[in-house]
Protein backbone atom coordinates (compact mmCIF):
# COMPACT_ATOMS: atom_id res chain seq x y z
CA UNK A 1 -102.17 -41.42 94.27
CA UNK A 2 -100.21 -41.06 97.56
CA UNK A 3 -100.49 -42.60 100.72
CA UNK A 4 -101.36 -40.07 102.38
CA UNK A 5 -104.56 -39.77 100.18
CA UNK A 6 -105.40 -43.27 100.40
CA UNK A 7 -105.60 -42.69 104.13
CA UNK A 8 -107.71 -40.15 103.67
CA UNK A 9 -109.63 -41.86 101.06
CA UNK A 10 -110.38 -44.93 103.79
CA UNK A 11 -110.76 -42.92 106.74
CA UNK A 12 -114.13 -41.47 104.97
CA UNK A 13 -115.01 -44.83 104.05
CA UNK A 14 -114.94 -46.33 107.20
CA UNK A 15 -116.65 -43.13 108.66
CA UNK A 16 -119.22 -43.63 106.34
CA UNK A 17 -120.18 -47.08 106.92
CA UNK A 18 -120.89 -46.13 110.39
CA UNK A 19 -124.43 -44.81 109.91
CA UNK A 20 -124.96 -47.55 107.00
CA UNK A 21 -124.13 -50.29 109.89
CA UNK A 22 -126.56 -49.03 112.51
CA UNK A 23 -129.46 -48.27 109.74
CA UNK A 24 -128.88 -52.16 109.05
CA UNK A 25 -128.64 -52.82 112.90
CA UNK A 26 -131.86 -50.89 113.83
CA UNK A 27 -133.85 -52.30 111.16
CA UNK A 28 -133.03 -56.44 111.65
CA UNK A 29 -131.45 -56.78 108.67
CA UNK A 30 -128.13 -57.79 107.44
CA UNK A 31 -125.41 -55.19 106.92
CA UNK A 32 -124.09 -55.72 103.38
CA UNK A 33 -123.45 -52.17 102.07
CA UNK A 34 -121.69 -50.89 105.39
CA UNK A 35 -119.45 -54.32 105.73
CA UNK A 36 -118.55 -53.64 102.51
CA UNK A 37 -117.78 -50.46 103.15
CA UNK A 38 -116.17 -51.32 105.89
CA UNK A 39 -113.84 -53.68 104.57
CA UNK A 40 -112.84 -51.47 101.62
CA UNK A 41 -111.81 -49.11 103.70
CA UNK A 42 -109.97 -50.96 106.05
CA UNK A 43 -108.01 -52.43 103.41
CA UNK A 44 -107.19 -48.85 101.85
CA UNK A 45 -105.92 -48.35 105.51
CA UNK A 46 -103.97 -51.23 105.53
CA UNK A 47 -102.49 -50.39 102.17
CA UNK A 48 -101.27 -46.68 103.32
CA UNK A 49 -100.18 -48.09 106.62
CA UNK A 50 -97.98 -50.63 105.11
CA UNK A 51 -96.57 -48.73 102.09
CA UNK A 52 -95.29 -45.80 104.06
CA UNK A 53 -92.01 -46.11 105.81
CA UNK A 54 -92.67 -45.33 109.11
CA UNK A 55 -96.01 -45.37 109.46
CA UNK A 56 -98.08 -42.98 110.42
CA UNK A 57 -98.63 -41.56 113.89
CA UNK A 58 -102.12 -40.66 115.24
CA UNK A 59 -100.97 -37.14 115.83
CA UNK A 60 -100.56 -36.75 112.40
CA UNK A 61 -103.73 -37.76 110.97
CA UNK A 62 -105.26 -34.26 111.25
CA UNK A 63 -102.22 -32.16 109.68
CA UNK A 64 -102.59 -35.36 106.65
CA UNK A 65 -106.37 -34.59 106.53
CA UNK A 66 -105.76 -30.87 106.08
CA UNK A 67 -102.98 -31.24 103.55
CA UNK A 68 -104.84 -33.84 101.40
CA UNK A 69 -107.66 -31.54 100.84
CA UNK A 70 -105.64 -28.63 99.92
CA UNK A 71 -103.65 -30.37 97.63
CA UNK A 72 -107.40 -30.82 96.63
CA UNK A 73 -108.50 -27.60 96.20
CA UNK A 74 -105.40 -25.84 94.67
C-alpha cells in the first residue's frame, strides 16, 4: 500500500467520524466510535506524512485523491 493511499485511506476516516462525533454530541453521550475513528485516522495521517520524503503539500491533496481512486478503478 502506498502513501499516498494511506492518506487517502485516513482522510475518509477522519471525515467520517465527523457526523459519528456530533450524533454522540447531540445525544449526551460519550463519543467512542468517532474518537476511535478519529484517532485511527489521524494516525494513518501521521504515518503517510512521515514516511514520504517531502511531505505532502495541501495543494496536492486533490490531484492524490483523484489518482488514488483511479489507480482504483483501473
Amino acid at each position: 500500500m502506498s502513501n499516498d493511499q494511506i492518506l487517502v485511506i485516513g482522510i475518509i476516516i477522519c471525515a467520517l467520524s465527523i457526523p459519528s462525533l456530533l450524533a454522540a454530541y447531540s445525544e449526551s453521550r460519550p463519543p467512542r466510535t468517532g474518537a476511535i475513528m478519529l484517532l485511527i485516522g489521524g494516525v494513518l495521517l501521521t504515518i503517510a506524512i512521515t514516511q514520504k520524503t517531502g511531505g505532502y503539500k495541501f495543494d496536492q491533496i486533490p490531484h492524490i485523491f483523484v489518482q488514488v481512486i483511479a489507480d482504483v478503478i483501473r
